[in-house]
Protein backbone atom coordinates (compact mmCIF):
# COMPACT_ATOMS: atom_id res chain seq x y z
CA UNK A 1 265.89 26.83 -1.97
CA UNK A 2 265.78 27.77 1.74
CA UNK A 3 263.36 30.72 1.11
CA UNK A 4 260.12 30.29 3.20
CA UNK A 5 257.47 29.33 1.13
CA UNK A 6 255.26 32.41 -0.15
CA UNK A 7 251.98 30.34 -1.14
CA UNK A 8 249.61 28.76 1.93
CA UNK A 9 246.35 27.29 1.52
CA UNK A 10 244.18 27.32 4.43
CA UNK A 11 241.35 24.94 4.03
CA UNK A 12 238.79 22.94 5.56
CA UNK A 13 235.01 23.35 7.10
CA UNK A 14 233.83 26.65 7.58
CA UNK A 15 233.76 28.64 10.74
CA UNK A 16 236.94 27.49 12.04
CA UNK A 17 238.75 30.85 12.01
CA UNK A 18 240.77 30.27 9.03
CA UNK A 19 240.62 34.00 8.06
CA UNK A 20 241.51 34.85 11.79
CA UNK A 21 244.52 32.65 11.37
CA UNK A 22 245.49 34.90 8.39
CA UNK A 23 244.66 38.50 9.95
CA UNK A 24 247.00 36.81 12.77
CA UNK A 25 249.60 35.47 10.81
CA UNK A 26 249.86 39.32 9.14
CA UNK A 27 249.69 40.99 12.59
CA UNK A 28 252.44 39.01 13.77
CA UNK A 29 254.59 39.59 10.79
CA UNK A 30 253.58 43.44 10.85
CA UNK A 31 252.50 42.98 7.29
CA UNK A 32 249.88 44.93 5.43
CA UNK A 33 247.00 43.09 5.04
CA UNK A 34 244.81 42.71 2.08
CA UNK A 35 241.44 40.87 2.37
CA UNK A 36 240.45 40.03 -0.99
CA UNK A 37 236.53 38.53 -2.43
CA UNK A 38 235.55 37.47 -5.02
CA UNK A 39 232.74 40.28 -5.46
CA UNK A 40 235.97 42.67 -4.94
CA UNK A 41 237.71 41.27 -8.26
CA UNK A 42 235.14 41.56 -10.79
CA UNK A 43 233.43 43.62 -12.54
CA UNK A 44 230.57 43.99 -15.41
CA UNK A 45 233.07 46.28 -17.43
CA UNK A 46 235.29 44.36 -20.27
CA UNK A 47 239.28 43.93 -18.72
CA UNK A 48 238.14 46.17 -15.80
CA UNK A 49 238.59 42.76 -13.35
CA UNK A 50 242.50 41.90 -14.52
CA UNK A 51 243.52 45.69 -13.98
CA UNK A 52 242.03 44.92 -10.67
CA UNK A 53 243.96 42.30 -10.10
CA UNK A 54 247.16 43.75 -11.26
CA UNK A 55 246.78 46.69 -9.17
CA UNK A 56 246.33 44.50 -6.33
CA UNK A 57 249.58 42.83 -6.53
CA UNK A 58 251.02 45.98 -7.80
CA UNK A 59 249.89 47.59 -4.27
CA UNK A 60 251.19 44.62 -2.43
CA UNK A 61 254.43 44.48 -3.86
CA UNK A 62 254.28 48.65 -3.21
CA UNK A 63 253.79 47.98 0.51
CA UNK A 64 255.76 45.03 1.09
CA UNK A 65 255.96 42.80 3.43
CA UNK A 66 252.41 42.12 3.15
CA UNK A 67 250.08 39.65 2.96
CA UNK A 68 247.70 38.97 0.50
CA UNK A 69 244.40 37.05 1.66
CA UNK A 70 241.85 35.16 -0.54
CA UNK A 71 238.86 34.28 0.85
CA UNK A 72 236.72 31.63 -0.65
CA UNK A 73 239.40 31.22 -3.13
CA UNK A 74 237.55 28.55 -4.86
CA UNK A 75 234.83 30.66 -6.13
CA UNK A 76 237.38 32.71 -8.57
CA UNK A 77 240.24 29.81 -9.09
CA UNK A 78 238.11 26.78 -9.62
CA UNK A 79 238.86 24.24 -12.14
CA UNK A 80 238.56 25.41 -15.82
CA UNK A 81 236.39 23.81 -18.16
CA UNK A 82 234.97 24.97 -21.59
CA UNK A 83 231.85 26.00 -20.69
CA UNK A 84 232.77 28.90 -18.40
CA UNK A 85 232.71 32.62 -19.94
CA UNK A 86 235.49 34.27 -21.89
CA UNK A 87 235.66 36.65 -19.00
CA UNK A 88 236.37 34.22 -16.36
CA UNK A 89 238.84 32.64 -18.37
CA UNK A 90 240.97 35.98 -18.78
CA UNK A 91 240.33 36.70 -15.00
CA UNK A 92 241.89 33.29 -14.08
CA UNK A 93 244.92 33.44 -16.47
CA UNK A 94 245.78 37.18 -14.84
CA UNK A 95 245.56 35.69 -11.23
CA UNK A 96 247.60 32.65 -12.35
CA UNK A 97 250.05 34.85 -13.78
CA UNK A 98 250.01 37.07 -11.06
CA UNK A 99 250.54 34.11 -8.79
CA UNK A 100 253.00 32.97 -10.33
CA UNK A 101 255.52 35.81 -10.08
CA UNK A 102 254.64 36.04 -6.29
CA UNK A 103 255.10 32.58 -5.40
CA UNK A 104 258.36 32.24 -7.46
CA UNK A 105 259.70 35.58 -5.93
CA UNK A 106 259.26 37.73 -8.99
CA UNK A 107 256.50 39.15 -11.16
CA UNK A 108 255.05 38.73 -14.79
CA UNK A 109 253.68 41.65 -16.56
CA UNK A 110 253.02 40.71 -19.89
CA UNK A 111 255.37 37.33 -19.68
CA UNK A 112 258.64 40.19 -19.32
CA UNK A 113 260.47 40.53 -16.01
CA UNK A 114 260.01 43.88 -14.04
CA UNK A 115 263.33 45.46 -13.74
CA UNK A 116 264.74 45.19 -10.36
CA UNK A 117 264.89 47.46 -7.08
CA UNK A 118 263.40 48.42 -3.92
CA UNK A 119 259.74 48.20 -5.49
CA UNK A 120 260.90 46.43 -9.13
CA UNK A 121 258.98 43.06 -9.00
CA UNK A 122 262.03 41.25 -9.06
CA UNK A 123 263.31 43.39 -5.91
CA UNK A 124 263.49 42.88 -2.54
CA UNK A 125 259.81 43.71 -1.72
CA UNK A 126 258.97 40.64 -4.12
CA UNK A 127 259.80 38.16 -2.26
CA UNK A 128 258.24 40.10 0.99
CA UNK A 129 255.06 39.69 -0.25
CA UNK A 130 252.93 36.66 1.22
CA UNK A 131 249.40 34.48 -0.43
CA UNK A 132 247.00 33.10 1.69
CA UNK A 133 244.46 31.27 0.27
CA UNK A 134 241.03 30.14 2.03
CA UNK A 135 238.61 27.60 1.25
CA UNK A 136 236.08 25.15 2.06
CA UNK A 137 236.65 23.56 -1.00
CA UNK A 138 240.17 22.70 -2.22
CA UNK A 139 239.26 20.06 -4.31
CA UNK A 140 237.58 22.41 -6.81
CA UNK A 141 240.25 24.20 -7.28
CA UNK A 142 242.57 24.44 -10.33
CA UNK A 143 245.53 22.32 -10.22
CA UNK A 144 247.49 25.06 -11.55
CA UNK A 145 246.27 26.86 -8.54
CA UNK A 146 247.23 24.21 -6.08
CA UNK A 147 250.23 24.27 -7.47
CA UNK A 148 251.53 27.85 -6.81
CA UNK A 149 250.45 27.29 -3.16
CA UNK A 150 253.13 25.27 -1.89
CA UNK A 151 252.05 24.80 1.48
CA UNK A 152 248.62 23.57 2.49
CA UNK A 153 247.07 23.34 5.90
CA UNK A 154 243.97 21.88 6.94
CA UNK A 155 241.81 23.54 9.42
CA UNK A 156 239.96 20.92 10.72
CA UNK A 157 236.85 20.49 12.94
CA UNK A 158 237.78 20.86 16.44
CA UNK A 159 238.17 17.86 18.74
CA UNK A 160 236.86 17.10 22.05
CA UNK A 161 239.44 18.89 24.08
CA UNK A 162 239.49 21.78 21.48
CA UNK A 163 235.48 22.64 22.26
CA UNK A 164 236.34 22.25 25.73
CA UNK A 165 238.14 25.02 25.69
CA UNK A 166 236.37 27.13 23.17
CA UNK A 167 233.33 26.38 25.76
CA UNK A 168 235.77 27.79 28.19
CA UNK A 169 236.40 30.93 26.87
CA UNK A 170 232.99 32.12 25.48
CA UNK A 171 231.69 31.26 28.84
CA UNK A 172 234.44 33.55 30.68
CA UNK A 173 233.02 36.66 31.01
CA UNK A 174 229.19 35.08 31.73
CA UNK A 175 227.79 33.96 35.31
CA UNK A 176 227.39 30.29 34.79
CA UNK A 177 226.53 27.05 37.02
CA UNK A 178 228.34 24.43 35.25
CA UNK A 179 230.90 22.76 36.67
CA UNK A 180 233.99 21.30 35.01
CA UNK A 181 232.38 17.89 34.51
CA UNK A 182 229.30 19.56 32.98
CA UNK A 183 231.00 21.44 30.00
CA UNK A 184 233.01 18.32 29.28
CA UNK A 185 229.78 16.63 28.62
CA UNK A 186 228.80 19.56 26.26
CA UNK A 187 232.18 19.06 24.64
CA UNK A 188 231.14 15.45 24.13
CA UNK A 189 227.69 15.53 22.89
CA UNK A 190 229.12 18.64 19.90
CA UNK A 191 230.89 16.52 17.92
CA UNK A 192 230.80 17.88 13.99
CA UNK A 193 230.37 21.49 16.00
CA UNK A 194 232.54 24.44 14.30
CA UNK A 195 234.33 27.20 16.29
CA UNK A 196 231.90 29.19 14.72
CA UNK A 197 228.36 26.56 16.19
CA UNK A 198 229.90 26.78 19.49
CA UNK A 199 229.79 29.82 19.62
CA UNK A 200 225.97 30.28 18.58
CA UNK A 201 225.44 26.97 21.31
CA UNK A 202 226.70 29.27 23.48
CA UNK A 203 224.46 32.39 22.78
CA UNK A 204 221.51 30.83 22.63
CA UNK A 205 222.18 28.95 25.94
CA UNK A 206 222.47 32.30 27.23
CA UNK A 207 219.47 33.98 25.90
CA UNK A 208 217.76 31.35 28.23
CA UNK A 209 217.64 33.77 31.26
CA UNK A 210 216.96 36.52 29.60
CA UNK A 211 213.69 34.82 28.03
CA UNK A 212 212.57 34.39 31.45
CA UNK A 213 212.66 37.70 31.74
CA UNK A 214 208.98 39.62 31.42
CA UNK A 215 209.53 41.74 28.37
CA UNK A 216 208.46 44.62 30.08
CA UNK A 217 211.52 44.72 32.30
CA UNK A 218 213.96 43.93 29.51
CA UNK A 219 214.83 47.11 28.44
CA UNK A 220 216.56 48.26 32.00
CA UNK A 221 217.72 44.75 32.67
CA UNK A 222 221.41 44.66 33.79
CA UNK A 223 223.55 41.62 33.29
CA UNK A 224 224.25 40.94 37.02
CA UNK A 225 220.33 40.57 37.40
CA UNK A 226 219.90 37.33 35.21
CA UNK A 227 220.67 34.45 36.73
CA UNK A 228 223.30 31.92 35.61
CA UNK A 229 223.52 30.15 32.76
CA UNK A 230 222.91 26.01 33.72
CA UNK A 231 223.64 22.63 31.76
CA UNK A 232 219.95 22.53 31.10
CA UNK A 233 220.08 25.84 29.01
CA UNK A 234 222.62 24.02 27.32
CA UNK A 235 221.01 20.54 26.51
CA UNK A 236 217.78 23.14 25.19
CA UNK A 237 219.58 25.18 23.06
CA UNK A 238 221.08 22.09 21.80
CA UNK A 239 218.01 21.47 20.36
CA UNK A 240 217.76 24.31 18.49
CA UNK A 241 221.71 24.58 17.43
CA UNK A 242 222.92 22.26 15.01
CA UNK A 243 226.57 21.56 13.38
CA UNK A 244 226.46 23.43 10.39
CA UNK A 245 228.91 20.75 8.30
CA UNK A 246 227.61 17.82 7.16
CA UNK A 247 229.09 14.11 7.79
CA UNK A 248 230.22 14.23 4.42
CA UNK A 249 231.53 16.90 4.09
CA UNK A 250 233.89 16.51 6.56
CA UNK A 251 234.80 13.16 5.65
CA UNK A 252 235.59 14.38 1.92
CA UNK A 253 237.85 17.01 3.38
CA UNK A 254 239.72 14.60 5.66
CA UNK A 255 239.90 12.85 2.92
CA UNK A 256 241.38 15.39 0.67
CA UNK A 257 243.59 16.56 3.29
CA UNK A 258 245.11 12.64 3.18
């Protein structure tokens, strides 16, 4: 019962690093990582997409710990219904099997036990093997799904003090004029802004100077030769950058995530 949980869920708007936090989470464990699609797990050949997915988990299991990421989980585990193909159906019920013997520590290969050892699912590496999910949409997902990930996190949008920072640090390494007052009013007026619309906020403020620039004299032009970046570049470019998620979208996942 005290056995850390081996199903997370990361979920919540996109471009808020939720993959990073995985490709973190493994580095810091020194797990092998597996970055899984969806366009990685099927195929146009009949069963060819559930002896991917076994061999997945089979490989996992092989070089335990690891952990196993699924991006944009949603568009392979959503919700079943009766209209979806026979060959989506089969690829769901060999992930949800295969999920099942991960999450609970051992492995299902044909509803039998694997005998046990060093790489026998119900060995030791079994339980060293770690799911992440990722999505932007949780609630689409199958409640069997949900299930077998026992811990869920949301990733939300990031606050005002959050983008302060973020500001911060993609300004670092740039010659800029803005004082500390100045990117705390950018970190006010980007409310619904992603990690991810900062960042292009950012680069586009930058690109100011370098527009300036006759294009004739661009190609040799050094860094140290534009000048800084100002809180005017940043109330233009503001103009041009939008937040990428929509009102209600995040208010349905904050919702969700109550």
């Amino acid at each position: 019962m005290r056995a850390p949980p081996r199903g997370v869920l990361l979920y919540g708007p996109p471009g808020n690093g939720k993959t990073y936090l995985a490709r973190a989470a493994a580095a810091e464990c020194r797990a092998t990582f597996f970055a899984v699609s969806a366009s990685s797990l099927t195929s146009k050949w009949h069963g060819e997409s559930e002896k991917l997915v076994r061999a997945l988990f089979d490989v996992a299991r092989d070089r335990a710990p690891s952990v196993v990421f699924l991006d944009e989980v949603d568009s392979v585990l959503s919700a079943r219904s009766a209209s979806e193909s026979e060959a989506a159906r089969r690829l769901k019920t060999e992930f949800l099997v295969r999920l099942e013997g991960v999450t609970d520590g051992c492995a299902a290969s044909g509803g039998a036990s694997a005998p046990s050892g060093p790489r026998g699912a119900g060995g030791p590496s079994a339980g060293r093997v770690v799911l992440l999910g990722a999505t932007n949409r949780p609630y689409d997902l199958d409640e069997a799904v949900l299930r077998r990930f026992a811990i869920q996190v949301h990733v939300p949008l990031p606050g005002e003090g959050a983008r302060l920072e973020l500001l911060r640090s993609a300004l670092s390494e740039h010659r800029h004029a803005l004082s500390d007052a100045d990117l705390s009013a950018v970190a006010r007026r980007t409310e619904r802004f992603s990690s991810s619309d900062l960042k292009n906020l950012c680069r586009e403020a930058s690109m100011a100077a370098v527009r300036e620039v006759p294009s004739s004299q661009v190609v040799g032009l050094r860094a140290e030769q534009l000048r800084p970046i100002t809180a005017q570049d940043f109330q233009r470019a503001a103009q041009v950058v939008q937040p990428s998620v929509s009102p209600a979208a995040a208010a349905e996942l904050a919702a969700w995530a109550r």
